[in-house]
N, C-alpha and C. Protein backbone atom coordinates (compact mmCIF):
# COMPACT_ATOMS: atom_id res chain seq x y z
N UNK A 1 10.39 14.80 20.17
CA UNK A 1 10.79 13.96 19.05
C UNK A 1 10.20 12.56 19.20
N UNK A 2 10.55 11.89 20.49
CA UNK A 2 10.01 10.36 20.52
C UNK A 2 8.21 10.26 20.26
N UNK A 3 7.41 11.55 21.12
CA UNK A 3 6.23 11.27 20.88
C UNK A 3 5.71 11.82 19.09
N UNK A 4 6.18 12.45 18.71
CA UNK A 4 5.97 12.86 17.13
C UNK A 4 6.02 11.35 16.56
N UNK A 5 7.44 10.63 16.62
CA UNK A 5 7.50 9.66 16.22
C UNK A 5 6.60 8.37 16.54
N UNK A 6 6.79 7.90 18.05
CA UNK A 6 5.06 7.66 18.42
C UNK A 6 3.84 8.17 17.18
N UNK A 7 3.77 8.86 17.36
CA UNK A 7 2.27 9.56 16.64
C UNK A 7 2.61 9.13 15.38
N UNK A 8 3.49 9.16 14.38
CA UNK A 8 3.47 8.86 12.97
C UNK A 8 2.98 6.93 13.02
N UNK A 9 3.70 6.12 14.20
CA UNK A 9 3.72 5.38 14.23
C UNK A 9 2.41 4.52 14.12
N UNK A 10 1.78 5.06 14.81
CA UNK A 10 0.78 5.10 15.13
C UNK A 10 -0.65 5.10 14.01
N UNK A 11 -0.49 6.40 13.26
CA UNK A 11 -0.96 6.62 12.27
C UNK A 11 -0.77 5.34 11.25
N UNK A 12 0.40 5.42 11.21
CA UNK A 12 0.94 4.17 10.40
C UNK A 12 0.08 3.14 10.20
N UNK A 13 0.43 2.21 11.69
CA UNK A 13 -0.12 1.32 12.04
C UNK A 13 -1.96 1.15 11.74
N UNK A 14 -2.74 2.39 12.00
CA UNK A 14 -4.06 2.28 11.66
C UNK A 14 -4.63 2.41 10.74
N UNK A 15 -4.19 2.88 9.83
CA UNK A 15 -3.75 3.31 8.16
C UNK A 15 -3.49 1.94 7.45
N UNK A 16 -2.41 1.45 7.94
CA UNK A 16 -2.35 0.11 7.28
C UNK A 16 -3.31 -0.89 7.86
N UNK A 17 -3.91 -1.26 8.77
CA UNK A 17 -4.90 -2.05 9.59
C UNK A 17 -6.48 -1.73 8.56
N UNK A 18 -6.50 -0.35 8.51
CA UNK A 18 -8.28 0.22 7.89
C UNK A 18 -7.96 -0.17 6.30
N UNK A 19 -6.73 0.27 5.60
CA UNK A 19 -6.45 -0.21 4.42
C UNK A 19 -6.61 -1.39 4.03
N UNK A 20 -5.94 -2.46 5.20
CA UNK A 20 -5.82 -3.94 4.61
C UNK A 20 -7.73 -3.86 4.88
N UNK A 21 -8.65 -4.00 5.55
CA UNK A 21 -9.59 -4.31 5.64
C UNK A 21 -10.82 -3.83 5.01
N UNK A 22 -10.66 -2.45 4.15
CA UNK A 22 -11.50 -2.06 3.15
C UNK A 22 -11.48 -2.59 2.16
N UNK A 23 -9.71 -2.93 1.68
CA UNK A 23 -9.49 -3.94 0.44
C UNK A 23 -10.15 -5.14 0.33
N UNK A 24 -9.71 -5.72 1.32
CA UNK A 24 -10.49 -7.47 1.77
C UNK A 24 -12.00 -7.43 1.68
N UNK A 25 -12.74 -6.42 1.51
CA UNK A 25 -14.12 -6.04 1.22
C UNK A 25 -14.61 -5.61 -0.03
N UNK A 26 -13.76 -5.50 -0.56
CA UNK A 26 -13.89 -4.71 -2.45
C UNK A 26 -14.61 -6.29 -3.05
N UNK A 27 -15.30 -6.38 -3.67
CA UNK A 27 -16.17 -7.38 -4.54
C UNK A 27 -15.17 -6.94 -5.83
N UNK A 28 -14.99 -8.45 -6.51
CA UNK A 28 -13.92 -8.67 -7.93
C UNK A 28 -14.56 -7.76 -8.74
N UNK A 29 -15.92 -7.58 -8.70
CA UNK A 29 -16.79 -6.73 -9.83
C UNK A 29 -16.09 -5.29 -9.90
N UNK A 30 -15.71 -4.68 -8.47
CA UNK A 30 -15.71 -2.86 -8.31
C UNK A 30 -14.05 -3.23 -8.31
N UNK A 31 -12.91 -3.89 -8.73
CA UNK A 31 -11.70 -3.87 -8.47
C UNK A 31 -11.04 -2.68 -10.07
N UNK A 32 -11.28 -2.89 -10.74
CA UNK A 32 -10.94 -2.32 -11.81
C UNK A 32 -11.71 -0.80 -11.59
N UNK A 33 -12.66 -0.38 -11.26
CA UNK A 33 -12.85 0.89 -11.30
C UNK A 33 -12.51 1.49 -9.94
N UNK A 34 -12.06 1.01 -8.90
CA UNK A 34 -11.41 1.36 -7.85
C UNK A 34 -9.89 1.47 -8.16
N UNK A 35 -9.50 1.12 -9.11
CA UNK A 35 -7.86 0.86 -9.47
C UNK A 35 -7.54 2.35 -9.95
N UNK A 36 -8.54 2.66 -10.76
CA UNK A 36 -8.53 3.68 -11.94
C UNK A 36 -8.50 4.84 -10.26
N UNK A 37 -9.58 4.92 -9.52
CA UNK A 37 -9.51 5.91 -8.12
C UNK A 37 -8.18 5.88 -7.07
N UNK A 38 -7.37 4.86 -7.36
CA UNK A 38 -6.33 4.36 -6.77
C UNK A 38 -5.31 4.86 -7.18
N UNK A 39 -5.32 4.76 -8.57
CA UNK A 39 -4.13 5.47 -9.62
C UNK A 39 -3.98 7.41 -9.69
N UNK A 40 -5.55 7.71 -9.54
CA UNK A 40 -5.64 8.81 -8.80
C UNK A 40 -4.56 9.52 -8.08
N UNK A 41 -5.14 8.71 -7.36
CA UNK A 41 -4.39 8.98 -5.26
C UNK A 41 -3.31 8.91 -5.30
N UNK A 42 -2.79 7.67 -6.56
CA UNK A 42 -1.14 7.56 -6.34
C UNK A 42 -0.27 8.52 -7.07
N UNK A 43 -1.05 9.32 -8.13
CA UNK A 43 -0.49 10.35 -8.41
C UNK A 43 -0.59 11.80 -7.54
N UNK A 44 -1.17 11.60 -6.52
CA UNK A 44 -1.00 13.05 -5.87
C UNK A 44 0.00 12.49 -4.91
N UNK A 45 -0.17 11.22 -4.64
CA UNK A 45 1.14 10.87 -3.55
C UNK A 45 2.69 11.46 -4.30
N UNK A 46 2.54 11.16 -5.76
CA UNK A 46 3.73 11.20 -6.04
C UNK A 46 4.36 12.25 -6.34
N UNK A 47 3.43 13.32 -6.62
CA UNK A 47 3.35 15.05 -6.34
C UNK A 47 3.39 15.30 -4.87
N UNK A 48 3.45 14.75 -4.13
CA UNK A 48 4.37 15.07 -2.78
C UNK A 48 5.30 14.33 -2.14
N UNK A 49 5.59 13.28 -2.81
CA UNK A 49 6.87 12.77 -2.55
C UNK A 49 8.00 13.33 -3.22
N UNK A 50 7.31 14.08 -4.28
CA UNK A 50 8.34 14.78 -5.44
C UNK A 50 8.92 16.21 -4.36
N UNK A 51 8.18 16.73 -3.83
CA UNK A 51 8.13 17.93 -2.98
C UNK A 51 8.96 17.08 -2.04
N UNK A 52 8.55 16.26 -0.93
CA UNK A 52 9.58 16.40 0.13
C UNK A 52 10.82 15.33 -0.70
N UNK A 53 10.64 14.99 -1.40
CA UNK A 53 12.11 14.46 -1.94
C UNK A 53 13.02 15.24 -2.34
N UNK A 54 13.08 16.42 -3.07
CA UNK A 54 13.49 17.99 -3.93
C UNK A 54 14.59 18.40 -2.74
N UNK A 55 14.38 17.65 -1.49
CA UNK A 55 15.84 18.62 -0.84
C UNK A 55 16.83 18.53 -1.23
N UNK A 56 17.49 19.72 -0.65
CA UNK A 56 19.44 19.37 -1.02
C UNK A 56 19.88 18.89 -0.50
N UNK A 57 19.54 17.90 0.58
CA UNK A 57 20.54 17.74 1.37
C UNK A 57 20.64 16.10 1.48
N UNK A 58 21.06 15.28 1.90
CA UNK A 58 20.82 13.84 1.74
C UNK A 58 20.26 13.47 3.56
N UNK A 59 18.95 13.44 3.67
CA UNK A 59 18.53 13.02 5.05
C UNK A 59 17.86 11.91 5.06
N UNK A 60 16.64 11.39 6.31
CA UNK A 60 16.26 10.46 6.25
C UNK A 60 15.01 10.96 5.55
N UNK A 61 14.47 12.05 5.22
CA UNK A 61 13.34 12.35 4.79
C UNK A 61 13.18 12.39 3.16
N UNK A 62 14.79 13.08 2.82
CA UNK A 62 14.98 12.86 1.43
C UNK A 62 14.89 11.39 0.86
N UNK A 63 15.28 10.50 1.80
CA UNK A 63 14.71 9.12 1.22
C UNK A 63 14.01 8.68 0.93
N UNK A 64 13.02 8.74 2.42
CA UNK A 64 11.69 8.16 2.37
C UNK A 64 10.88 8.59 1.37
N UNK A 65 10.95 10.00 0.88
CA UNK A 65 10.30 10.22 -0.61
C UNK A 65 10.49 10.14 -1.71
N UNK A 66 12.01 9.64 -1.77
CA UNK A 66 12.07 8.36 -3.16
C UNK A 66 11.84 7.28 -3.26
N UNK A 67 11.62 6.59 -1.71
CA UNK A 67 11.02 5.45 -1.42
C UNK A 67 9.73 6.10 -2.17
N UNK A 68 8.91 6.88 -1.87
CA UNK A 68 7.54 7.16 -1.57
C UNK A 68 6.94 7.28 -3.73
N UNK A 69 8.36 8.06 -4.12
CA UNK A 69 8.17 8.21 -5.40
C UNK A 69 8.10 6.64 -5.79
N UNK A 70 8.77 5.84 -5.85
CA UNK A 70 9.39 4.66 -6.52
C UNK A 70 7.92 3.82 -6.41
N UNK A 71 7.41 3.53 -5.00
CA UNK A 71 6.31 3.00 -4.93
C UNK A 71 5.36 3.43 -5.39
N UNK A 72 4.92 4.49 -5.27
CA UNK A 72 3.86 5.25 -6.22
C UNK A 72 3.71 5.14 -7.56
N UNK A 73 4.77 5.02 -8.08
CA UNK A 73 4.82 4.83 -9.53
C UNK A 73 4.74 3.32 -9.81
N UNK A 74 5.30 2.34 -9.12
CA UNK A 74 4.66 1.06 -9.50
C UNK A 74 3.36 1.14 -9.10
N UNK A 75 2.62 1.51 -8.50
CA UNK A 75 1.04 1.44 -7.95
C UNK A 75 0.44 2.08 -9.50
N UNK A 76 1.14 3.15 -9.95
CA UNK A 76 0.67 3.90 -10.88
C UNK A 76 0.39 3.10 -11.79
N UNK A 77 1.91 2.98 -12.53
CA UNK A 77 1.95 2.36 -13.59
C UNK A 77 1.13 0.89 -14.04
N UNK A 78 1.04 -0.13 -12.80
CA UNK A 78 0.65 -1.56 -12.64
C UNK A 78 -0.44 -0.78 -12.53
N UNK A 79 -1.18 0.16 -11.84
CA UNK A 79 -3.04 0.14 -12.14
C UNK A 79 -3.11 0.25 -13.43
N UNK A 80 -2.46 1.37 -14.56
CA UNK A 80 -2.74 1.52 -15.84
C UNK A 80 -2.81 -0.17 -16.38
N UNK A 81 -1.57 -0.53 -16.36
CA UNK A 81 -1.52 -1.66 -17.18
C UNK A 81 -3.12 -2.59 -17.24
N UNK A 82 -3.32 -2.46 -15.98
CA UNK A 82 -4.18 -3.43 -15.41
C UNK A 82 -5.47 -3.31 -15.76
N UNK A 83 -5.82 -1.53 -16.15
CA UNK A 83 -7.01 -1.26 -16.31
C UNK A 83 -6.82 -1.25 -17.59
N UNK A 84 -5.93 -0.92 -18.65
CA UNK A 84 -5.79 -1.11 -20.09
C UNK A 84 -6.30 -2.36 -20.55
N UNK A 85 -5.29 -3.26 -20.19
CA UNK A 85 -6.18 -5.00 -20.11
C UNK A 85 -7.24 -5.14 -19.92
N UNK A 86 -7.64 -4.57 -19.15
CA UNK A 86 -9.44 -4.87 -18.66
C UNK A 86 -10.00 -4.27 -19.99
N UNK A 87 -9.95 -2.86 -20.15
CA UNK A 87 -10.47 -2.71 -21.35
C UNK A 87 -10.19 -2.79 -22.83
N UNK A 88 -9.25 -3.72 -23.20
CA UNK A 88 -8.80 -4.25 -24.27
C UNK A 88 -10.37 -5.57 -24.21
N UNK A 89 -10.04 -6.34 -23.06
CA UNK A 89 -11.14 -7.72 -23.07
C UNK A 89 -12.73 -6.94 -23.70
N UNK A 90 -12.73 -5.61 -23.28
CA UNK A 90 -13.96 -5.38 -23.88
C UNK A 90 -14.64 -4.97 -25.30
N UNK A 91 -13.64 -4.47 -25.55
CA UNK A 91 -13.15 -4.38 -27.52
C UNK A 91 -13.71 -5.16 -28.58
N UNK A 92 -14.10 -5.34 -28.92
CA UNK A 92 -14.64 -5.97 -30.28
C UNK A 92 -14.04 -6.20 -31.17
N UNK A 93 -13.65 -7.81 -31.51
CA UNK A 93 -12.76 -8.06 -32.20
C UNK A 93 -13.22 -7.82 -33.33
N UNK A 94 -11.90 -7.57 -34.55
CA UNK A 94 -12.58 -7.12 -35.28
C UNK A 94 -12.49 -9.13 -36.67
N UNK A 95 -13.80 -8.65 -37.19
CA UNK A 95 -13.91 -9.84 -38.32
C UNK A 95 -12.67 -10.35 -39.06
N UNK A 96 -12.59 -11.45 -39.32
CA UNK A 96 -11.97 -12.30 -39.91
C UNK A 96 -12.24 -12.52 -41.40
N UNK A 97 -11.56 -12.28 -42.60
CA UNK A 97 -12.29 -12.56 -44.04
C UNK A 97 -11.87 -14.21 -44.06
């Protein structure tokens, strides 16, 4: 049990370390079409948070994947918004009489 936990920890930890530092490298230009690949990802996260959340029983695992849902869906939802906006600015207004 302690080394499993170790090991997630772990993962964790390098996961969030390679994450923060690929981001910090994204150029403002590729942020919007990386969002749209982001929004992706956060929907398969949330198709398996949906899965290990679905238990019957109330544990620590059943949590963490409503944690896992809840966040996912703001990642979701805030990329849409974000990329909608972007492509509203590109739209062509339309004439004025």
């Amino acid at each position: 049990m302690a080394e499993t936990l170790i090991a997630g920890l772990v993962v964790f930890v390098l996961a969030s370390f390679i994450g923060f530092e690929v981001i910090n490298k994204i150029p403002p230009t590729l942020h919007t079409p990386l969002m749209s690949g982001s929004n992706a990802i956060s929907g398969i996260a949330v198709v398996g948070a949906l899965l290990v959340a679905g238990g019957n029983d109330l544990n620590v695992t059943t949590v963490l994947g409503v944690i896992a849902i809840v966040l996912a869906m703001i990642n979701v939802v805030g990329g849409f918004l974000v990329t909608d906006r972007m492509l509203q600015m590109f739209k062509k207004k339309e004439a004025r009489n």
